[in-house]
PDB file of N, CA and C in Angstrom:
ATOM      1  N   UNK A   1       2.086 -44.183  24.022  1.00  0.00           N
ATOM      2  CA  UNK A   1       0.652 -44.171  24.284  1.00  0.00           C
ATOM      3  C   UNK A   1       0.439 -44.388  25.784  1.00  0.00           C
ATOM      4  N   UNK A   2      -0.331 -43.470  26.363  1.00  0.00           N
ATOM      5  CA  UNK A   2      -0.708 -43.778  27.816  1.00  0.00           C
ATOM      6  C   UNK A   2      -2.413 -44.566  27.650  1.00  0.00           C
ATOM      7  N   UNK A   3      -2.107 -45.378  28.728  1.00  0.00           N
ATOM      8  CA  UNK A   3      -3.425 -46.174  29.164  1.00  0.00           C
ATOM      9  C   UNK A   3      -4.167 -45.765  29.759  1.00  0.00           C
ATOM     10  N   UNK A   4      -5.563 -45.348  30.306  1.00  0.00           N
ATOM     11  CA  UNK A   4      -6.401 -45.058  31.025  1.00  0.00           C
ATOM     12  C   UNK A   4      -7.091 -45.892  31.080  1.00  0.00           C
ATOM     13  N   UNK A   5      -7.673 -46.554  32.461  1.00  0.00           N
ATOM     14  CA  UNK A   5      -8.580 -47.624  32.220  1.00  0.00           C
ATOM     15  C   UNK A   5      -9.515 -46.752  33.207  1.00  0.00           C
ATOM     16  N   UNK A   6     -10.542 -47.126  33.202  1.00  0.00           N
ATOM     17  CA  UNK A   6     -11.680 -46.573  34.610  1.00  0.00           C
ATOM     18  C   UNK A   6     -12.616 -47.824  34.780  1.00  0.00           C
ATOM     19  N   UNK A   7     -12.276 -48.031  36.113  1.00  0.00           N
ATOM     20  CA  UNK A   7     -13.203 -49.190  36.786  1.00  0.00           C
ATOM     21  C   UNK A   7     -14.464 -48.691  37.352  1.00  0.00           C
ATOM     22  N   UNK A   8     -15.773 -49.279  36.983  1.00  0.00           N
ATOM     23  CA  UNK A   8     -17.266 -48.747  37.409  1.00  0.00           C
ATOM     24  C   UNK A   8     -18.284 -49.614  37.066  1.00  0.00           C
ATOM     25  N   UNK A   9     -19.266 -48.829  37.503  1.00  0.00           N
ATOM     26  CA  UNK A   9     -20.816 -49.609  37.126  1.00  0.00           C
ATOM     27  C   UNK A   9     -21.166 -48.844  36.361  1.00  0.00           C
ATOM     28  N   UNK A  10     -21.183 -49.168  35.178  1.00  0.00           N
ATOM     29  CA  UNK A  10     -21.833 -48.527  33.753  1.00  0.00           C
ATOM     30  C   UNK A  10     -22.910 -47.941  33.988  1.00  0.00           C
ATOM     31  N   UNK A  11     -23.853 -48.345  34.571  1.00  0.00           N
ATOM     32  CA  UNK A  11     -25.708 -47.602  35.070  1.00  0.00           C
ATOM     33  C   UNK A  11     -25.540 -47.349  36.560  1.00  0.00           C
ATOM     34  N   UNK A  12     -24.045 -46.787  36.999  1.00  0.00           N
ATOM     35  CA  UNK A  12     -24.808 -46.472  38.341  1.00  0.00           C
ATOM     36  C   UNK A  12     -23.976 -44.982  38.393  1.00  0.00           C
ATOM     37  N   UNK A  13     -24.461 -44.488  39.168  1.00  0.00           N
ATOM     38  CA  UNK A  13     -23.639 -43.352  39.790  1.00  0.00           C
ATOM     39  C   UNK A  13     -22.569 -43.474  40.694  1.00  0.00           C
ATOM     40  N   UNK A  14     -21.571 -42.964  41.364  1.00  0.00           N
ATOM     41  CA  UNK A  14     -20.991 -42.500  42.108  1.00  0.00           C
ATOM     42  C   UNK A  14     -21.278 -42.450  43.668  1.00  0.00           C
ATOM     43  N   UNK A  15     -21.269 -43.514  44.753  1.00  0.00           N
ATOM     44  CA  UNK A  15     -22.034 -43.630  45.641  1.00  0.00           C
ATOM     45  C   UNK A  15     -21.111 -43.339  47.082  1.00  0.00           C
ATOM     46  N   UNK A  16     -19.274 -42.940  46.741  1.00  0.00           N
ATOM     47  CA  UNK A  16     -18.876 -42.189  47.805  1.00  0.00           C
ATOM     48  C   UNK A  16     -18.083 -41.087  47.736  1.00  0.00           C
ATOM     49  N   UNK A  17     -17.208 -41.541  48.756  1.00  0.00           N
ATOM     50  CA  UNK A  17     -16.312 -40.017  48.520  1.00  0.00           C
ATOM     51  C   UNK A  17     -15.071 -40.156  47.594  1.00  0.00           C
ATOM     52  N   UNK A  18     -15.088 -39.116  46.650  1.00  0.00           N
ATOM     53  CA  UNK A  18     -14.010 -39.243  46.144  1.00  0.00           C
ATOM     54  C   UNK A  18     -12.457 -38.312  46.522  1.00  0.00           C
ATOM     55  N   UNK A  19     -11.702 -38.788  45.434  1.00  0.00           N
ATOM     56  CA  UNK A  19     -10.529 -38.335  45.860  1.00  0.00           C
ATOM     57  C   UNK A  19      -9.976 -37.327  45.364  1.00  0.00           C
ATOM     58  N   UNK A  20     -10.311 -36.637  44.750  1.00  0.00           N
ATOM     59  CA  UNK A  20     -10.343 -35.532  44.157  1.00  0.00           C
ATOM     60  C   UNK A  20     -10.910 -34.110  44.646  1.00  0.00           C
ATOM     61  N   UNK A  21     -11.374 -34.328  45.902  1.00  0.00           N
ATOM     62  CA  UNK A  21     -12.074 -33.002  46.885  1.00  0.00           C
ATOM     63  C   UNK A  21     -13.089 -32.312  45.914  1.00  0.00           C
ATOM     64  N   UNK A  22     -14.138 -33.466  45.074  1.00  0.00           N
ATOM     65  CA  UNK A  22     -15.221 -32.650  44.303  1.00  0.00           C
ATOM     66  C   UNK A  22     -15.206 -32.025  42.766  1.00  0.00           C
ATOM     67  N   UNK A  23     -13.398 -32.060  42.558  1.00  0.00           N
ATOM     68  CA  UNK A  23     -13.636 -31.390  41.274  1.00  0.00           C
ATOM     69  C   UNK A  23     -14.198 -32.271  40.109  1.00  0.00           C
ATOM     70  N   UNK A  24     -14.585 -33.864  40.617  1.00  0.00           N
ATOM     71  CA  UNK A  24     -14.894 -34.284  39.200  1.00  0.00           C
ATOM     72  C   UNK A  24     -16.056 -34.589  38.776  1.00  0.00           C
ATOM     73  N   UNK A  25     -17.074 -33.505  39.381  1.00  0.00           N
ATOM     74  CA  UNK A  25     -18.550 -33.989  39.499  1.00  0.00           C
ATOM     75  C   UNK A  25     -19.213 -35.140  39.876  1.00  0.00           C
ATOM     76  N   UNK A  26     -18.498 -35.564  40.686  1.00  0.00           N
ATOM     77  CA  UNK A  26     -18.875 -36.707  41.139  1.00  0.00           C
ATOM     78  C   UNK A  26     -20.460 -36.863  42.097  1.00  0.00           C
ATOM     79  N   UNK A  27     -20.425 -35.628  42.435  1.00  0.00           N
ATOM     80  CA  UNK A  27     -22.112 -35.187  43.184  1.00  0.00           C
ATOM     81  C   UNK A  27     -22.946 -34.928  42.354  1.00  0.00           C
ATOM     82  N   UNK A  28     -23.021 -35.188  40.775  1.00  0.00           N
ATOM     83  CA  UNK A  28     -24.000 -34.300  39.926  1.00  0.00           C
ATOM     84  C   UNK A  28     -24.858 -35.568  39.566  1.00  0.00           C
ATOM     85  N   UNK A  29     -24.770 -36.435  40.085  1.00  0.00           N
ATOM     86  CA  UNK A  29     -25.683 -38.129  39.439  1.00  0.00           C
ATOM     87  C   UNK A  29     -25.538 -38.431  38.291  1.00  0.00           C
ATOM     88  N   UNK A  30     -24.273 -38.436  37.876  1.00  0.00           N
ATOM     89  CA  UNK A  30     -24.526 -38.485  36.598  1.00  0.00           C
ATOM     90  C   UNK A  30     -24.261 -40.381  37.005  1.00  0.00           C
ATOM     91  N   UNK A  31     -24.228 -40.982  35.688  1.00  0.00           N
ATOM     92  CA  UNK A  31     -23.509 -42.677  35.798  1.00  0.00           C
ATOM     93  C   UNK A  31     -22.055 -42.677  35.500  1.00  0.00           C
ATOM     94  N   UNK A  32     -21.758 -43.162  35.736  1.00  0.00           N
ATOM     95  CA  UNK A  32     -20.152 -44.069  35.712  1.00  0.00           C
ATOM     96  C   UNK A  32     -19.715 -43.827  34.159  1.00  0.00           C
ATOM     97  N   UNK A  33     -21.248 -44.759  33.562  1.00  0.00           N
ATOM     98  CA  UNK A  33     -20.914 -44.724  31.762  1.00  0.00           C
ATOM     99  C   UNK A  33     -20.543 -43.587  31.441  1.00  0.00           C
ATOM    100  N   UNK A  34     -21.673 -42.428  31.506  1.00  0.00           N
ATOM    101  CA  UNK A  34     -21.988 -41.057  31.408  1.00  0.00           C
ATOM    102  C   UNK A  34     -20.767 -40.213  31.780  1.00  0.00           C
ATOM    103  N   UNK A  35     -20.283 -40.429  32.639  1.00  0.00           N
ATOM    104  CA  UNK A  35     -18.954 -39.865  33.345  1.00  0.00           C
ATOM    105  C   UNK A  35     -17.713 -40.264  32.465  1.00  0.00           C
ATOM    106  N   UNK A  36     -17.730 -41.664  32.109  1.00  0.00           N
ATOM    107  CA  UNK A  36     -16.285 -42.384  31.089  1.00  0.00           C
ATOM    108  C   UNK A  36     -16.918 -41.138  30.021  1.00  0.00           C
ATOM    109  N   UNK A  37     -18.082 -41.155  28.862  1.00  0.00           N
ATOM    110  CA  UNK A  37     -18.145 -40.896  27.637  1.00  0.00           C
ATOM    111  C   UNK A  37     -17.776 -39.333  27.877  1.00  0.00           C
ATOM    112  N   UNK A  38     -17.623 -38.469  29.073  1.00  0.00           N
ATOM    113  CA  UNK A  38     -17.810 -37.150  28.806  1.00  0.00           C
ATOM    114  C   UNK A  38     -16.309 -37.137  28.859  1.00  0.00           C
ATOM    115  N   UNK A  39     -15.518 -38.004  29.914  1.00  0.00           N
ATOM    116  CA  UNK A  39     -13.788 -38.102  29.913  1.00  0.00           C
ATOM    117  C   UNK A  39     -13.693 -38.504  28.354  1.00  0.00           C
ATOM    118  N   UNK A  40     -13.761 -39.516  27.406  1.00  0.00           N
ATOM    119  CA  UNK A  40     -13.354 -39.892  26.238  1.00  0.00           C
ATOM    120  C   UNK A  40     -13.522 -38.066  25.008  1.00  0.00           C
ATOM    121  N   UNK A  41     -14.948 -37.876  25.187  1.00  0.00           N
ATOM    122  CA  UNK A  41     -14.938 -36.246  24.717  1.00  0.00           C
ATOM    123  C   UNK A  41     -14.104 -35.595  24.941  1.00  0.00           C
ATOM    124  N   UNK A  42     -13.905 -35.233  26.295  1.00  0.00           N
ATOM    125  CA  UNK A  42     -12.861 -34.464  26.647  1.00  0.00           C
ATOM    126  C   UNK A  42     -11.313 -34.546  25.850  1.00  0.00           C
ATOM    127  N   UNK A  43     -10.709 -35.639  25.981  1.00  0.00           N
ATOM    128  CA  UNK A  43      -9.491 -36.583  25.646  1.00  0.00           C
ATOM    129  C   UNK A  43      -9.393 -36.351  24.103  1.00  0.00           C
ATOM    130  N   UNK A  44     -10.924 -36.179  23.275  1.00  0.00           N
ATOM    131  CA  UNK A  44     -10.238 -36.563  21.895  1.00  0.00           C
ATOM    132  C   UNK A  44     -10.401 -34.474  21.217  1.00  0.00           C
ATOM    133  N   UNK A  45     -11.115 -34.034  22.520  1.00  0.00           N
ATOM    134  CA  UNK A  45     -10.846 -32.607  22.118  1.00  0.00           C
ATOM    135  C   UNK A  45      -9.339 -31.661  22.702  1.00  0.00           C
ATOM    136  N   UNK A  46      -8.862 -32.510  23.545  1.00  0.00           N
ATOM    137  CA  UNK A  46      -7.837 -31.562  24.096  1.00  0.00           C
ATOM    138  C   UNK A  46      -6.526 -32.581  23.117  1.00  0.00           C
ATOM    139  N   UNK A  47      -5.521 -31.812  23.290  1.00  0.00           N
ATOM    140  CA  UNK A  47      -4.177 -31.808  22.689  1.00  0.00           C
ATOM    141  C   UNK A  47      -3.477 -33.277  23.233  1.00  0.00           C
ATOM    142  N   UNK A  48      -4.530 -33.987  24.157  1.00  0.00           N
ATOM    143  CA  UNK A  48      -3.631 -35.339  24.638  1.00  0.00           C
ATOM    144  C   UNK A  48      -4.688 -36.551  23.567  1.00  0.00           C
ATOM    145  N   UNK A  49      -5.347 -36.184  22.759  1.00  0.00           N
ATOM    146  CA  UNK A  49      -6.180 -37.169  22.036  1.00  0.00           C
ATOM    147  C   UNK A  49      -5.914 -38.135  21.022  1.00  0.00           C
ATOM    148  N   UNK A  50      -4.397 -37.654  20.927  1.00  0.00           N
ATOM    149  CA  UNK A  50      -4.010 -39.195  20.215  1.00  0.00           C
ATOM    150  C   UNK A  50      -3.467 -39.888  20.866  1.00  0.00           C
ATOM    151  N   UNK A  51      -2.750 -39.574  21.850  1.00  0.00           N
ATOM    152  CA  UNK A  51      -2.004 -39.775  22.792  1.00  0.00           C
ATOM    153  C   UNK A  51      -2.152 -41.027  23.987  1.00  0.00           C
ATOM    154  N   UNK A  52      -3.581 -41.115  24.329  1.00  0.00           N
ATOM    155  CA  UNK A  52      -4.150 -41.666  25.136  1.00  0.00           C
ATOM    156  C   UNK A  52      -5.305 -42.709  24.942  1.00  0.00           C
ATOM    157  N   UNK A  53      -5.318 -43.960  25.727  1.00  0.00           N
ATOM    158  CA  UNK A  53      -5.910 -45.273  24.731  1.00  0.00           C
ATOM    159  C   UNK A  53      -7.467 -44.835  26.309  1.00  0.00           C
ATOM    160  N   UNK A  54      -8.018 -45.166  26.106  1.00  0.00           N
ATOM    161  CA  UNK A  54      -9.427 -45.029  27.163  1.00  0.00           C
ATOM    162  C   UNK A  54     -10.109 -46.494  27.348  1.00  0.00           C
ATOM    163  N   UNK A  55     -10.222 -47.177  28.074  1.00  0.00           N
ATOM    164  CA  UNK A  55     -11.230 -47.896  28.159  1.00  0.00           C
ATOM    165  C   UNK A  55     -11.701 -48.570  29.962  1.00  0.00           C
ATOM    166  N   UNK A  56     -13.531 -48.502  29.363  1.00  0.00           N
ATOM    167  CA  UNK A  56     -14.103 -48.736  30.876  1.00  0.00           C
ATOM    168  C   UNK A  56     -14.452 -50.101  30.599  1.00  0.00           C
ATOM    169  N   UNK A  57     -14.005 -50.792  32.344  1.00  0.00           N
ATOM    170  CA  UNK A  57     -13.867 -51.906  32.900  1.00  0.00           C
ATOM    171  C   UNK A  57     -15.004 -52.316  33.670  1.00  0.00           C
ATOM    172  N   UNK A  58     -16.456 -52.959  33.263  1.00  0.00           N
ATOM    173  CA  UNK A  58     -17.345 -52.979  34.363  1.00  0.00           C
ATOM    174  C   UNK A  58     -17.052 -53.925  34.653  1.00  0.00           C
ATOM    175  N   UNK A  59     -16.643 -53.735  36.403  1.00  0.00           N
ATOM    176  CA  UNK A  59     -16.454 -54.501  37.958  1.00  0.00           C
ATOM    177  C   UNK A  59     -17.779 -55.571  38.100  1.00  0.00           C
ATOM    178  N   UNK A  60     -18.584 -55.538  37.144  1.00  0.00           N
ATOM    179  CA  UNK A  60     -19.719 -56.916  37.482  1.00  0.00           C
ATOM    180  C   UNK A  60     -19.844 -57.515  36.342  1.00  0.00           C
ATOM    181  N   UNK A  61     -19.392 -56.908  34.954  1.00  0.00           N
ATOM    182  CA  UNK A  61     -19.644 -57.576  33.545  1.00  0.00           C
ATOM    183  C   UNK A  61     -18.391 -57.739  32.733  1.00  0.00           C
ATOM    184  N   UNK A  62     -17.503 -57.239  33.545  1.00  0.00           N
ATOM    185  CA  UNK A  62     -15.929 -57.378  32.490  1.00  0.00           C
ATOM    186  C   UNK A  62     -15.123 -58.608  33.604  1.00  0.00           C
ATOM    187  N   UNK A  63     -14.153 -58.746  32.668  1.00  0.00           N
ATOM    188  CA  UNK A  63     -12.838 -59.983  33.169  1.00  0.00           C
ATOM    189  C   UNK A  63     -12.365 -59.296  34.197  1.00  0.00           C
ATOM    190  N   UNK A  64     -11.241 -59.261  35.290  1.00  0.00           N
ATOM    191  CA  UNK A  64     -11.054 -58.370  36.215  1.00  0.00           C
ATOM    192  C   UNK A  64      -9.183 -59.145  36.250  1.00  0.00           C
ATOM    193  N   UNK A  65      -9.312 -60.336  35.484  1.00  0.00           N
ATOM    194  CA  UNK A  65      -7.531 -60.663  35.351  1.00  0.00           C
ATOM    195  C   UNK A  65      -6.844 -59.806  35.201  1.00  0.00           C
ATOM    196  N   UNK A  66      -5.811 -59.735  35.880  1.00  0.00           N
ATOM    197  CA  UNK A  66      -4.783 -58.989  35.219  1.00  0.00           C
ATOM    198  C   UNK A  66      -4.708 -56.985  35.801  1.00  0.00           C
ATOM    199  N   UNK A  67      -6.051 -56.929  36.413  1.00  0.00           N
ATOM    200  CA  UNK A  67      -6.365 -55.735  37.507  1.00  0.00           C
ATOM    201  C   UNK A  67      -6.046 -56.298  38.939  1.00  0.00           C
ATOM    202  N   UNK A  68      -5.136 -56.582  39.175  1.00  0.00           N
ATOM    203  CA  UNK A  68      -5.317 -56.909  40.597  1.00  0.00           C
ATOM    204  C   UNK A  68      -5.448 -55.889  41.991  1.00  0.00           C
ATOM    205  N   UNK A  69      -4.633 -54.698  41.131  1.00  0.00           N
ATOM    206  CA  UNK A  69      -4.328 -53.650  42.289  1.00  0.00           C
ATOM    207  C   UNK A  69      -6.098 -53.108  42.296  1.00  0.00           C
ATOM    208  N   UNK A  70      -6.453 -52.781  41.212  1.00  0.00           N
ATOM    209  CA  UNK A  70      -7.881 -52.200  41.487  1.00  0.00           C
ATOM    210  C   UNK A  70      -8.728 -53.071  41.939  1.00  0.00           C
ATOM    211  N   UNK A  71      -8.821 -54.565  41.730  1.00  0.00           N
ATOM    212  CA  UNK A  71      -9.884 -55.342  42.202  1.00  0.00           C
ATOM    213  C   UNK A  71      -9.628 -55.692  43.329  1.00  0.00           C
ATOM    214  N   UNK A  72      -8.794 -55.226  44.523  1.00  0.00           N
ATOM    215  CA  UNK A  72      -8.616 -55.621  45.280  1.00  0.00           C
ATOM    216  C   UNK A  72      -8.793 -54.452  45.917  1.00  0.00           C
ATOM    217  N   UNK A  73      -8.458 -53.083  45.445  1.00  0.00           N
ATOM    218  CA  UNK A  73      -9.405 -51.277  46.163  1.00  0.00           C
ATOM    219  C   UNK A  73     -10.783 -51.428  46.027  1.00  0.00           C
ATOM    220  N   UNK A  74     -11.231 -52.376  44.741  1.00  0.00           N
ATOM    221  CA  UNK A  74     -12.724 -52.239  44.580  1.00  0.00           C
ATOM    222  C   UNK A  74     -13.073 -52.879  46.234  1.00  0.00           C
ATOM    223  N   UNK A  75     -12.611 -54.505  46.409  1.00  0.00           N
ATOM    224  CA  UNK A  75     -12.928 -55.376  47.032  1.00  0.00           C
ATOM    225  C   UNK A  75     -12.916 -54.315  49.011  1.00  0.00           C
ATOM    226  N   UNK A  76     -11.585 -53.905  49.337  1.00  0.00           N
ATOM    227  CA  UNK A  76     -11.760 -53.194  50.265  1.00  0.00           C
ATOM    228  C   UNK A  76     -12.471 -52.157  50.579  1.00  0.00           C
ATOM    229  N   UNK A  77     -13.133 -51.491  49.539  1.00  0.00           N
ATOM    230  CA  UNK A  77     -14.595 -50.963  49.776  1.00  0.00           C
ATOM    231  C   UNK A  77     -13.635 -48.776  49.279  1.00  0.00           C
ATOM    232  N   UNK A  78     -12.459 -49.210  48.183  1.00  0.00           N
ATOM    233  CA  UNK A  78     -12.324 -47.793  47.486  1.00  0.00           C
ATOM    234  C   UNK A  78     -13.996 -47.721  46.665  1.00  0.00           C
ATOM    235  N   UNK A  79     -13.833 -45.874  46.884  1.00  0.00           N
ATOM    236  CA  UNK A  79     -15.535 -46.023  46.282  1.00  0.00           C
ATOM    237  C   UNK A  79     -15.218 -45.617  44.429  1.00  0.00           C
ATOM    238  N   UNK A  80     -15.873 -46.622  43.499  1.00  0.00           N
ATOM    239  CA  UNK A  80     -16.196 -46.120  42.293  1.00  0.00           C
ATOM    240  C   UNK A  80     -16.764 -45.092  41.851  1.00  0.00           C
ATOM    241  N   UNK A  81     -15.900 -44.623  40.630  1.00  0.00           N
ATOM    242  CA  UNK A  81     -14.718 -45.289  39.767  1.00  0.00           C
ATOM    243  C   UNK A  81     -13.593 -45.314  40.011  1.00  0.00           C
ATOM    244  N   UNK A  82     -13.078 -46.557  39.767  1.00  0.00           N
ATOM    245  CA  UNK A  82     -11.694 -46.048  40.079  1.00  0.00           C
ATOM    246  C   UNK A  82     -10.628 -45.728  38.578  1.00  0.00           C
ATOM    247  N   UNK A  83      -9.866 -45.145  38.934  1.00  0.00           N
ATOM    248  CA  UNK A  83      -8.908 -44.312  37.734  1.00  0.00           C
ATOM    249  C   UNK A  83      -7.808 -45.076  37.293  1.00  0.00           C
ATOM    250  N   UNK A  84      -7.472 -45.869  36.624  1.00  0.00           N
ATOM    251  CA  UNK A  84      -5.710 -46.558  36.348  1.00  0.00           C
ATOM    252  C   UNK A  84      -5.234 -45.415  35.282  1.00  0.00           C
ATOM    253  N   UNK A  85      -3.965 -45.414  35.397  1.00  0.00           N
ATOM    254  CA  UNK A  85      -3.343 -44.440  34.563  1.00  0.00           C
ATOM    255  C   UNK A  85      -1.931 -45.479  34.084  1.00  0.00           C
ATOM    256  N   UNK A  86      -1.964 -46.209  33.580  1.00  0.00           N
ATOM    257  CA  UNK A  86      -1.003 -46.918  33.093  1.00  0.00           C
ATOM    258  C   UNK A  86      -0.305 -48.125  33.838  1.00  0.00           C
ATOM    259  N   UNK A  87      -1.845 -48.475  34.704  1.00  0.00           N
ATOM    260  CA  UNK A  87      -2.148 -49.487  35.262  1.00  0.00           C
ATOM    261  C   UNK A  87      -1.772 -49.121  36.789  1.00  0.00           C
ATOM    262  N   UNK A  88      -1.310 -47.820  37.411  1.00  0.00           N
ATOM    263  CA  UNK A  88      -1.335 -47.344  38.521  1.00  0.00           C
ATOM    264  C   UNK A  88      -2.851 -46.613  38.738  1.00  0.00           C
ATOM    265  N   UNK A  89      -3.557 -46.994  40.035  1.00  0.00           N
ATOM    266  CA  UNK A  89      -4.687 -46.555  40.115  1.00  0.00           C
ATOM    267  C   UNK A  89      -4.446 -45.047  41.035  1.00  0.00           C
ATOM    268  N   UNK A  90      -5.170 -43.628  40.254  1.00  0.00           N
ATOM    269  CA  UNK A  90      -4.336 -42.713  40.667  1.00  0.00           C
ATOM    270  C   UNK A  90      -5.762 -41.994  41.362  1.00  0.00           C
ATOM    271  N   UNK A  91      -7.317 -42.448  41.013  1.00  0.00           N
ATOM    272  CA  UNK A  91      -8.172 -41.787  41.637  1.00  0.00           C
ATOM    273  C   UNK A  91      -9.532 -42.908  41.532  1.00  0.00           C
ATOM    274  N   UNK A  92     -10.109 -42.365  42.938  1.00  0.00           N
ATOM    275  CA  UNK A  92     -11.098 -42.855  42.975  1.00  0.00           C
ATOM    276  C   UNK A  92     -12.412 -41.903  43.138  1.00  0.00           C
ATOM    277  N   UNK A  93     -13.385 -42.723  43.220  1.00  0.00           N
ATOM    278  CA  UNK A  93     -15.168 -42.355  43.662  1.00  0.00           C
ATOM    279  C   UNK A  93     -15.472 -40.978  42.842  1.00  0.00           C
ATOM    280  N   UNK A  94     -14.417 -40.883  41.115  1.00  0.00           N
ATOM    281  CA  UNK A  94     -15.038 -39.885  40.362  1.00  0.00           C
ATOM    282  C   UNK A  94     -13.989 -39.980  39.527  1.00  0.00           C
ATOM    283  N   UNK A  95     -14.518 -39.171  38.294  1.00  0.00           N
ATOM    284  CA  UNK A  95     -13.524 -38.873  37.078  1.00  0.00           C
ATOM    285  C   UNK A  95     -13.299 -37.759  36.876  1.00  0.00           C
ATOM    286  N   UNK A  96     -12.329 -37.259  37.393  1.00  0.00           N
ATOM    287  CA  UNK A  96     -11.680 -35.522  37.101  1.00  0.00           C
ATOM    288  C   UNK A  96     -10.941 -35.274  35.958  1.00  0.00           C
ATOM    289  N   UNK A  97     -11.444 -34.879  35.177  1.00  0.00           N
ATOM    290  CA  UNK A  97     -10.603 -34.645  33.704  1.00  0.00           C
ATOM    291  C   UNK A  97      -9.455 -33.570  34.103  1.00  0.00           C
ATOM    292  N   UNK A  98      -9.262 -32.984  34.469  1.00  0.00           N
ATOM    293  CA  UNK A  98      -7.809 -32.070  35.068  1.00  0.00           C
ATOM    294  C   UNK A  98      -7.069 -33.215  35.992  1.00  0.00           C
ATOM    295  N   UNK A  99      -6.904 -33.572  36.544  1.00  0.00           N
ATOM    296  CA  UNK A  99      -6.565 -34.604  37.397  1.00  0.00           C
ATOM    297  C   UNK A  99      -5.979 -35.756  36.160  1.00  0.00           C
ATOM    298  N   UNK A 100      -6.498 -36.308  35.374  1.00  0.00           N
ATOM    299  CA  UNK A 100      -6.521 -37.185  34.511  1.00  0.00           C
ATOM    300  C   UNK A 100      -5.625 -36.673  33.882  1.00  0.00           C
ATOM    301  N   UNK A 101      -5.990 -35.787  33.080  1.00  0.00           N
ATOM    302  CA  UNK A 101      -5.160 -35.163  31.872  1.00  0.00           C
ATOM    303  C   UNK A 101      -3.756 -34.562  33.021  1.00  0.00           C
ATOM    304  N   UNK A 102      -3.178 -34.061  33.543  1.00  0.00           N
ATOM    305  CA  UNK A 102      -2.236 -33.900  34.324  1.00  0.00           C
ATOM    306  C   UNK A 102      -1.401 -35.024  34.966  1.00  0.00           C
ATOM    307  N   UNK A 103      -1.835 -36.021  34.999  1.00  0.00           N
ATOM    308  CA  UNK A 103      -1.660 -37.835  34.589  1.00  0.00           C
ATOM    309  C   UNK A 103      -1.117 -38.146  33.914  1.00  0.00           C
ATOM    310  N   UNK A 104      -1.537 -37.898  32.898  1.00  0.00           N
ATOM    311  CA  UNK A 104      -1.535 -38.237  31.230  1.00  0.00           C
ATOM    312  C   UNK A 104      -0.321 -37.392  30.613  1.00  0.00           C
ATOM    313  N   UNK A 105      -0.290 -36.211  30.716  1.00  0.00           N
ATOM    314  CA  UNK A 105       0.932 -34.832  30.740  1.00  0.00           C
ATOM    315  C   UNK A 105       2.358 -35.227  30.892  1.00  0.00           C
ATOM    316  N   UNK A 106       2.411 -35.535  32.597  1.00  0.00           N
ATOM    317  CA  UNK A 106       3.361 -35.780  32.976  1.00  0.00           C
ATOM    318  C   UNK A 106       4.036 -37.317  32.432  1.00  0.00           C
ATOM    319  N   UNK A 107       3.466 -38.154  32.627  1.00  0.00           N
ATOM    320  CA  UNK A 107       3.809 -39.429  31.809  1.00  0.00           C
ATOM    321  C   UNK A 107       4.455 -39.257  30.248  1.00  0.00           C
ATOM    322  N   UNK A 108       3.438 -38.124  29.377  1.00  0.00           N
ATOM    323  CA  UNK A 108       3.924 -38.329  28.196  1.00  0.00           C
ATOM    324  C   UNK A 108       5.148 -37.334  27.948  1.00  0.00           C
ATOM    325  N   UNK A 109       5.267 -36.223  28.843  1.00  0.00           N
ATOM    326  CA  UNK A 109       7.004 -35.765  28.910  1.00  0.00           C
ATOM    327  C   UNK A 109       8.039 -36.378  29.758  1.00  0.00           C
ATOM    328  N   UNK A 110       7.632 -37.393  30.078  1.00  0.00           N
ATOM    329  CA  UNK A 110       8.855 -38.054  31.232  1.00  0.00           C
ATOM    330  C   UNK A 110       9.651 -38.992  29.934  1.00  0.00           C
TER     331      UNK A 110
END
């Protein structure tokens, strides 16, 4: 089973640049939440949906133990969301489902 965690503000949008050069709609306003629930859709329609555990981490209402590498990108000013992929944080300031799932891919044939 691969982990995905995504660190964000549940009601906010996307407020820099991300790392992904745009492909993850990160300019469309959507929220953070809005952005996790369309990645979880995605995940349980493509061929990696059993495969992969999902869960979002809000940076002002969740525990942050045990994240140190991300709470400490949050803290230096990486822009939300940020991406863990099996507790390596692999993207920030958006959620790219190609990016993700190609994450997720490679991990589960290694």
């Amino acid at each position: 089973m691969v982990h995905v965690d995504v660190f964000g503000i549940r009601e906010e949008a996307p407020s820099g640049k991300c790392s992904c050069g745009g492909t993850c709609g990160s300019e469309m306003e959507k929220t953070m939440g809005v952005m996790y629930e369309d990645l979880v859709r995605f995940c349980q329609e493509s061929d990696l949906g059993a495969e992969v555990e999902l869960q979002f981490i809000d940076v002002f209402e969740d525990d942050l133990k045990g994240y140190d590498t991300a709470h400490t990108m949050f803290k230096n000013g990486f822009a939300l969301p940020l991406v863990a992929v099996n507790g390596v944080v692999r993207l920030y300031g958006g959620i790219s489902h190609s990016k993700i799932y190609d994450e997720v891919r490679k991990l589960r044939e290694a």
